[in-house]
C-alpha atoms as a PDB file:
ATOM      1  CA  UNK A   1       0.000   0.000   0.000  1.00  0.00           C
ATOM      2  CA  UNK A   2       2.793   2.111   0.772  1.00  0.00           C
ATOM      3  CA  UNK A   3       4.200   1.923  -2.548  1.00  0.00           C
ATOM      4  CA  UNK A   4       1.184   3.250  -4.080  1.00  0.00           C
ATOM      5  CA  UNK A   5      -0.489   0.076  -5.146  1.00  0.00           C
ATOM      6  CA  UNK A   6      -4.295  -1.127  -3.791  1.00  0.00           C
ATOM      7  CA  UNK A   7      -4.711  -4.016  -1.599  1.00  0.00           C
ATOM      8  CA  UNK A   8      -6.985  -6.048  -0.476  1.00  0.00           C
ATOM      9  CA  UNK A   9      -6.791  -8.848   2.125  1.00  0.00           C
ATOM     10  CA  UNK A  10      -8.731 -12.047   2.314  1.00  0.00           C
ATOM     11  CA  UNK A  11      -8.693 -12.976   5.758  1.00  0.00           C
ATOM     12  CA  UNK A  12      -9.509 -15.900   8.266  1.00  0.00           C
ATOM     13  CA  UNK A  13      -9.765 -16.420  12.067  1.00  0.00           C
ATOM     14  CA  UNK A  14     -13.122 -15.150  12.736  1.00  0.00           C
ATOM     15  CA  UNK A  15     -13.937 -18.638  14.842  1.00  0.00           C
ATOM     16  CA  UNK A  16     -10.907 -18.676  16.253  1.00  0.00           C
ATOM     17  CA  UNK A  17     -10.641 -15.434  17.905  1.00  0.00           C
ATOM     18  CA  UNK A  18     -14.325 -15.626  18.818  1.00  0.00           C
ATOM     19  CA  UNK A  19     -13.799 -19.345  20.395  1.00  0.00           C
ATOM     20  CA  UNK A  20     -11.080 -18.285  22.630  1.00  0.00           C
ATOM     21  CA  UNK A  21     -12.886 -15.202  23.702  1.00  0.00           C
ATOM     22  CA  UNK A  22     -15.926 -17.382  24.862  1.00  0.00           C
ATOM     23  CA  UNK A  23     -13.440 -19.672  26.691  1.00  0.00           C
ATOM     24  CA  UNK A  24     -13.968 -22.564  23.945  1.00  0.00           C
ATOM     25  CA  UNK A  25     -12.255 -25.528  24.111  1.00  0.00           C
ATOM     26  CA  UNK A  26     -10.765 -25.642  20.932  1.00  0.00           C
ATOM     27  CA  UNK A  27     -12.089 -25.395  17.909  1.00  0.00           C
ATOM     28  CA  UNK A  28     -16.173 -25.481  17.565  1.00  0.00           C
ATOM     29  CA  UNK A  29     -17.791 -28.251  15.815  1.00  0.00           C
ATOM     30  CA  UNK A  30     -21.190 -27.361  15.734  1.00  0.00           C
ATOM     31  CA  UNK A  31     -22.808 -25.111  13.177  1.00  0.00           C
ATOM     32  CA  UNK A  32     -24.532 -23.293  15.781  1.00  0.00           C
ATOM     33  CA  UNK A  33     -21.611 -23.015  18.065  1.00  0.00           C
ATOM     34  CA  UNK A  34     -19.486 -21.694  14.698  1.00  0.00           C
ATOM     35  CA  UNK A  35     -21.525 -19.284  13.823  1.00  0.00           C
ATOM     36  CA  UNK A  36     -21.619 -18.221  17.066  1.00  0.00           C
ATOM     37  CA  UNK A  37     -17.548 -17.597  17.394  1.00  0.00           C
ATOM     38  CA  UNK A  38     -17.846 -16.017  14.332  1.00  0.00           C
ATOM     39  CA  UNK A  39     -20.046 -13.614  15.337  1.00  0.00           C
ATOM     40  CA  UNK A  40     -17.986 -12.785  18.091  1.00  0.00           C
ATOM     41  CA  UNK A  41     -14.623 -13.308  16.673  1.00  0.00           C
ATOM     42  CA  UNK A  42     -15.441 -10.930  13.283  1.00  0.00           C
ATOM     43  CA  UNK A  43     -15.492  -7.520  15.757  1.00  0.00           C
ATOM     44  CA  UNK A  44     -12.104  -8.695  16.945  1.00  0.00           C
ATOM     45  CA  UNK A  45     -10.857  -9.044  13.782  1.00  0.00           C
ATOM     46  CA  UNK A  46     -11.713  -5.712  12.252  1.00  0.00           C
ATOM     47  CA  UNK A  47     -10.715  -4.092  15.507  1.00  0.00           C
ATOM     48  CA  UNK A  48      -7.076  -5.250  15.071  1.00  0.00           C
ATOM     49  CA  UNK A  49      -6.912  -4.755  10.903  1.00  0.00           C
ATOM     50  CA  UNK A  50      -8.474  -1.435  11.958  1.00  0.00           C
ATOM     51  CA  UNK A  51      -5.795  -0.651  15.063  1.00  0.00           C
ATOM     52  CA  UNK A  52      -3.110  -1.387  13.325  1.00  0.00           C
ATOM     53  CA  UNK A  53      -3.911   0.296   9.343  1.00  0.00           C
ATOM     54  CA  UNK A  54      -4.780   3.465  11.481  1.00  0.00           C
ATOM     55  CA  UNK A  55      -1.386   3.571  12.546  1.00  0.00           C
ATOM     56  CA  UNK A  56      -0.121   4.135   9.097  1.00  0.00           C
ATOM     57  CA  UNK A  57      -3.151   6.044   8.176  1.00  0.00           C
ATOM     58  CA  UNK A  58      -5.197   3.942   6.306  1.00  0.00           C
ATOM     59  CA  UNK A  59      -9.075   2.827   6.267  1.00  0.00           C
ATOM     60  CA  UNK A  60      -9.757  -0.645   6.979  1.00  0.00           C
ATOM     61  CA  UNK A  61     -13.420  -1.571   5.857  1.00  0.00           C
ATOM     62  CA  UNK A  62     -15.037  -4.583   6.212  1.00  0.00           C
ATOM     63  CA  UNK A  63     -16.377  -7.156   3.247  1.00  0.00           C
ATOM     64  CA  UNK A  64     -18.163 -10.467   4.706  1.00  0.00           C
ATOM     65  CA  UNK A  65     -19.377 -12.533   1.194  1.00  0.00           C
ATOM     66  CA  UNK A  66     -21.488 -15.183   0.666  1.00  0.00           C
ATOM     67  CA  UNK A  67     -21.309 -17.719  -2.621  1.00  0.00           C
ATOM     68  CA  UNK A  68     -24.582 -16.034  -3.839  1.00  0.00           C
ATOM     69  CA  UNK A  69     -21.998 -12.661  -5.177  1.00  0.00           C
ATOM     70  CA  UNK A  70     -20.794 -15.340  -7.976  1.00  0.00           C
ATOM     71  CA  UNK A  71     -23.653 -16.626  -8.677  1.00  0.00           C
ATOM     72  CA  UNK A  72     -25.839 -14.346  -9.259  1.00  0.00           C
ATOM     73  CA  UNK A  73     -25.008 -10.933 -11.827  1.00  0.00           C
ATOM     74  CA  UNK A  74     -25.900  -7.978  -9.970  1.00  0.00           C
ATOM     75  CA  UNK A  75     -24.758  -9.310  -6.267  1.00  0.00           C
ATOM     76  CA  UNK A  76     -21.347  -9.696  -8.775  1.00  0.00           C
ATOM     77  CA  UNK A  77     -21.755  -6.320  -9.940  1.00  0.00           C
ATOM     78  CA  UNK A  78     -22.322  -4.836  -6.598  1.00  0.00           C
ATOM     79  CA  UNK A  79     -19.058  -6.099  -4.823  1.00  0.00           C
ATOM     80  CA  UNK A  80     -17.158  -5.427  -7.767  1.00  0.00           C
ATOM     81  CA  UNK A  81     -18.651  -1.717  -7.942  1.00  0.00           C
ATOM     82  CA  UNK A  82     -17.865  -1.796  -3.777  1.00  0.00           C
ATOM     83  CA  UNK A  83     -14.677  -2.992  -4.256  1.00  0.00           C
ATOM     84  CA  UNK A  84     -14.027   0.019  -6.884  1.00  0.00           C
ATOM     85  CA  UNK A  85     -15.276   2.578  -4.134  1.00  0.00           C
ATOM     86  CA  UNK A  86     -13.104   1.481  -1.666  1.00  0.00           C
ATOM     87  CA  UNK A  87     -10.516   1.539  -3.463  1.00  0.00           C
ATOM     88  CA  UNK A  88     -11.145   4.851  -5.072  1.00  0.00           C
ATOM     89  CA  UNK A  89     -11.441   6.250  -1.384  1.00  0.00           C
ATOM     90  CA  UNK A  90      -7.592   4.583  -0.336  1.00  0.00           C
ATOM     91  CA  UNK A  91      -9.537   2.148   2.336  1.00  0.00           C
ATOM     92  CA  UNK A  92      -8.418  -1.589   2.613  1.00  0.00           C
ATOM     93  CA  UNK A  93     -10.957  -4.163   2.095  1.00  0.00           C
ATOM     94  CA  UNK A  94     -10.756  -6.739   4.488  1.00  0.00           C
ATOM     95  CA  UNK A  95     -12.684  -9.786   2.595  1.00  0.00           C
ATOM     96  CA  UNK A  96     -13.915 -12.772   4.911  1.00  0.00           C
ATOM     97  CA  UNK A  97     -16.718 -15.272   3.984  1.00  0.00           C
ATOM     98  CA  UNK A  98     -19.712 -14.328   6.110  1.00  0.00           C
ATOM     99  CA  UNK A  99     -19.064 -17.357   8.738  1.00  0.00           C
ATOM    100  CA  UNK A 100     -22.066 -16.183  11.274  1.00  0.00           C
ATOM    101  CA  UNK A 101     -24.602 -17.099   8.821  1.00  0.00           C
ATOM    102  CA  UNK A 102     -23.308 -19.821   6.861  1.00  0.00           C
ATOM    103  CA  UNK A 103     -24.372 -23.203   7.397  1.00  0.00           C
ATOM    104  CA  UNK A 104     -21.698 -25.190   5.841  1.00  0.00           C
ATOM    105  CA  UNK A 105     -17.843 -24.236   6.513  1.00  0.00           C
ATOM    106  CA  UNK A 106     -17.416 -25.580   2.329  1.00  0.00           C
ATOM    107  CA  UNK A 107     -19.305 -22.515   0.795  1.00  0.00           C
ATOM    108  CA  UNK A 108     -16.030 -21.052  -0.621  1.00  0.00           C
ATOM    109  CA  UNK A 109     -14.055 -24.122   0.409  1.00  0.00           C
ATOM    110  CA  UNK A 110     -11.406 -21.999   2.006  1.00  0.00           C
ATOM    111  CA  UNK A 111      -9.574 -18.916   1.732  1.00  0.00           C
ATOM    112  CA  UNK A 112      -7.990 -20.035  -0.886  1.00  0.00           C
ATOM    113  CA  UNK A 113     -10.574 -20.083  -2.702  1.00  0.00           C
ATOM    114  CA  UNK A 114     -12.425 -16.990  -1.494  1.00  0.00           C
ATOM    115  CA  UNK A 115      -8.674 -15.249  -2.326  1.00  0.00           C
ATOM    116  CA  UNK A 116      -8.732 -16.322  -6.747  1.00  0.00           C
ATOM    117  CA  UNK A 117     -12.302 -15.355  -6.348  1.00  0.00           C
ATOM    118  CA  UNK A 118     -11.946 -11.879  -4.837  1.00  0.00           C
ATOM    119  CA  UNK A 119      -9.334 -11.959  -7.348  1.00  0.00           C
ATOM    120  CA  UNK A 120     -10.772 -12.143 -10.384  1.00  0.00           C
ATOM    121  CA  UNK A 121     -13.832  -9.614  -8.719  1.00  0.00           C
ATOM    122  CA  UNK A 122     -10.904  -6.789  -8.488  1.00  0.00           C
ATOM    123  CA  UNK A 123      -9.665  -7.314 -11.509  1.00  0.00           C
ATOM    124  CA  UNK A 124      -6.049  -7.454  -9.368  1.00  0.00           C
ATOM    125  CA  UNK A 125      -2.968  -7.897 -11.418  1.00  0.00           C
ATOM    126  CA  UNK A 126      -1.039  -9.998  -8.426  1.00  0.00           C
ATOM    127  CA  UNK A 127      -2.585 -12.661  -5.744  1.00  0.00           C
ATOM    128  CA  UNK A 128      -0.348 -13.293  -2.623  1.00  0.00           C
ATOM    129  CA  UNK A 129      -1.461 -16.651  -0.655  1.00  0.00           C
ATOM    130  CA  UNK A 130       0.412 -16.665   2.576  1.00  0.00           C
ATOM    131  CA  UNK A 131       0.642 -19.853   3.917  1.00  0.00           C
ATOM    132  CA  UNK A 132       2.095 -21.368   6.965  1.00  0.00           C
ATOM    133  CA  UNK A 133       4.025 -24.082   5.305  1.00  0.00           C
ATOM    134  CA  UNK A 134       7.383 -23.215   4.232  1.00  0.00           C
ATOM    135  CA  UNK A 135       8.140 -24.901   0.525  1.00  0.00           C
ATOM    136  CA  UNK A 136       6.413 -27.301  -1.738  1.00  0.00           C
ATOM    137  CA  UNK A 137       7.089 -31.216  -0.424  1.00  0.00           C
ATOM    138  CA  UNK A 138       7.199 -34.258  -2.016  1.00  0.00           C
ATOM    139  CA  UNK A 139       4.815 -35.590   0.584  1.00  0.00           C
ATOM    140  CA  UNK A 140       2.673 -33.674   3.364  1.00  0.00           C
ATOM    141  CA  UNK A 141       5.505 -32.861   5.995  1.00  0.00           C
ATOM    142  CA  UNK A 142       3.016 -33.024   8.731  1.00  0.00           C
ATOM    143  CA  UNK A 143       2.141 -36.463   8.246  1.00  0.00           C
ATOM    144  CA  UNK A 144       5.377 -37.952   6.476  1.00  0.00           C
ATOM    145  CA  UNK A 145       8.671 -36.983   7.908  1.00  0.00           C
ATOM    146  CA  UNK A 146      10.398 -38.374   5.117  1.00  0.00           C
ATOM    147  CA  UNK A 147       8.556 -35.777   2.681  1.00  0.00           C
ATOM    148  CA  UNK A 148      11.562 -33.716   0.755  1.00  0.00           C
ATOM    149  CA  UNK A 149      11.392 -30.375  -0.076  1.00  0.00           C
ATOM    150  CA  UNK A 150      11.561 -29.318  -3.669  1.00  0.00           C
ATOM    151  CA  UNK A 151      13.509 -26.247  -4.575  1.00  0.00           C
ATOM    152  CA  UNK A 152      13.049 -23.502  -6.696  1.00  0.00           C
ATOM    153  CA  UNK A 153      10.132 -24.871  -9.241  1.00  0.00           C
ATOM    154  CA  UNK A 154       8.527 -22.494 -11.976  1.00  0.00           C
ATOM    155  CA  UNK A 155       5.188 -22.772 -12.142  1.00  0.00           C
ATOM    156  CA  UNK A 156       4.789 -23.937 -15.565  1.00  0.00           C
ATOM    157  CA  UNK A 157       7.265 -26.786 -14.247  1.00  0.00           C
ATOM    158  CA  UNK A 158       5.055 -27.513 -11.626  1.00  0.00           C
ATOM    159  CA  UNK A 159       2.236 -28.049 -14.139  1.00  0.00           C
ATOM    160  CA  UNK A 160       4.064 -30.624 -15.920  1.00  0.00           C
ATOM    161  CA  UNK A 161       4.881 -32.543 -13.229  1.00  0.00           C
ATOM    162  CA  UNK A 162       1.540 -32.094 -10.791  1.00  0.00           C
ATOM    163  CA  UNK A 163       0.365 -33.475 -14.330  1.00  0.00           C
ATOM    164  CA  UNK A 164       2.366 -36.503 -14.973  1.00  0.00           C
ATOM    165  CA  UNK A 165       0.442 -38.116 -11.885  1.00  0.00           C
ATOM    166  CA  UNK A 166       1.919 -41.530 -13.039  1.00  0.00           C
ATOM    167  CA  UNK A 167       5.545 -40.427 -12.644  1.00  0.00           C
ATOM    168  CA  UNK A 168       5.618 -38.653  -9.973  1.00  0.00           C
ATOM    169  CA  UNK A 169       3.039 -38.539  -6.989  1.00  0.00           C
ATOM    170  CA  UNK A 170       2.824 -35.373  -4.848  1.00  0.00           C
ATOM    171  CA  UNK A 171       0.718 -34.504  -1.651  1.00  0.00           C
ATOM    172  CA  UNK A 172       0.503 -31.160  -1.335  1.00  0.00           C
ATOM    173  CA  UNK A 173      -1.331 -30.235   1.574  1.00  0.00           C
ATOM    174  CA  UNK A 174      -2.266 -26.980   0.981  1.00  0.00           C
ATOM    175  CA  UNK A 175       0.561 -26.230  -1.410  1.00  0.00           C
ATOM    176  CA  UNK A 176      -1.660 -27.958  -3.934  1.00  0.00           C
ATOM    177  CA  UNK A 177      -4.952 -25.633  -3.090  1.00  0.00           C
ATOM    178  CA  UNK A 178      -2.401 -22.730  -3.724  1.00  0.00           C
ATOM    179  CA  UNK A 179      -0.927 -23.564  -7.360  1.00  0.00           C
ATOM    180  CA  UNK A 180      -4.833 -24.867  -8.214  1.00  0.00           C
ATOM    181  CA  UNK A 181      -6.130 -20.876  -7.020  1.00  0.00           C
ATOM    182  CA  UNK A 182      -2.863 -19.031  -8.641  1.00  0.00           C
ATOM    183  CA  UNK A 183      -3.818 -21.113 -11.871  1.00  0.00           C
ATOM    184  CA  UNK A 184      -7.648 -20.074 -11.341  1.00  0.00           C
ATOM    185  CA  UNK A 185      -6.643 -16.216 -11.061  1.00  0.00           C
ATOM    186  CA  UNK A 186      -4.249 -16.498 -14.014  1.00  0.00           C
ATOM    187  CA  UNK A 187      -6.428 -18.853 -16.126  1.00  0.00           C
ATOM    188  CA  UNK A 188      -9.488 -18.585 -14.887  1.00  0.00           C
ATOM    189  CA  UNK A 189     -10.432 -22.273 -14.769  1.00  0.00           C
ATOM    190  CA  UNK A 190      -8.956 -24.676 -12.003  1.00  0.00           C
ATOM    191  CA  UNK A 191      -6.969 -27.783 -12.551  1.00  0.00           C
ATOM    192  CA  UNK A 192      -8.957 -30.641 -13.226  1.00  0.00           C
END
């Protein structure tokens, strides 16, 4: 932002922060109970996007989406034309799928997800997936602790191989979600 270009920011940890501020045990697995967290969780969310982007002096607003503003035209056209305004005015979206009303966690699928499809809604020229694993494996590293990890791979390379499922098998863990949504935003069309 600082550098003059717009940003937004597809966010999770709306249950989260609202489980552990109703003393949850963990992670909800109700519906109810989810929604619930979310509710709470959301305010804490925007409070600290909004703390901490005031600091610098910048607007954070907030953007909670449902599947219904892809499929149907003018709920499209009305969070793209948001997405314009906000941008226009300098504020930061912050995009989350509208957990406290949802009643099943799969809408989007993830953030992933939600992140190619706010995406393509901006029009953006660059998607940044942030992710808490550190490299692409041969294996999932959290269940196989023989899993290598792959260097530097381009991602038409990746393609080739991810596609030669015969020669070489890879679980990605989320490293897969991420080259299927950067292939999404630059294609538009996932991986089959």
């Amino acid at each position: 932002k600082n550098s003059g270009e717009e940003v937004i920011i597809v966010s999770s940890g709306a249950i989260g922060m609202g489980a552990a501020k109703l003393s949850l045990q963990g992670k909800p697995s109700d519906i109810a109970t989810k929604q619930a967290a979310a509710a709470v969780g959301q305010c804490d969310l925007m409070s600290i996007y909004d703390r901490n982007f005031a600091e610098y002096g910048y607007v954070s607003a907030q953007i909670l989406l449902n599947r219904d503003v892809i499929e149907f035209d003018d709920r499209k056209t009305n969070i793209i034309n948001t997405f314009r305004a906000l941008l226009d005015f300098g504020a930061i979206p912050i995009v989350n799928e509208n957990d406290s009303i949802s009643t099943e966690e799969i809408l989007f699928g993830d953030n992933d997800n939600l992140s190619a499809i706010v995406a393509n809604l901006a029009n953006a020229s660059l998607l940044i997936i942030l992710t808490d694993i550190d490299g692409l494996y041969t294996a999932n590293p959290r269940e196989d602790k023989t899993a290598k990890k792959i260097g530097i791979i381009t991602l038409n390379s990746f393609f080739n191989i991810f596609n030669r499922r015969n020669h070489i098998k890879f679980v990605l863990c989320s490293c897969k979600r991420h080259i299927k949504q950067s292939q999404f935003f630059f294609k538009g069309s996932f991986l089959n």
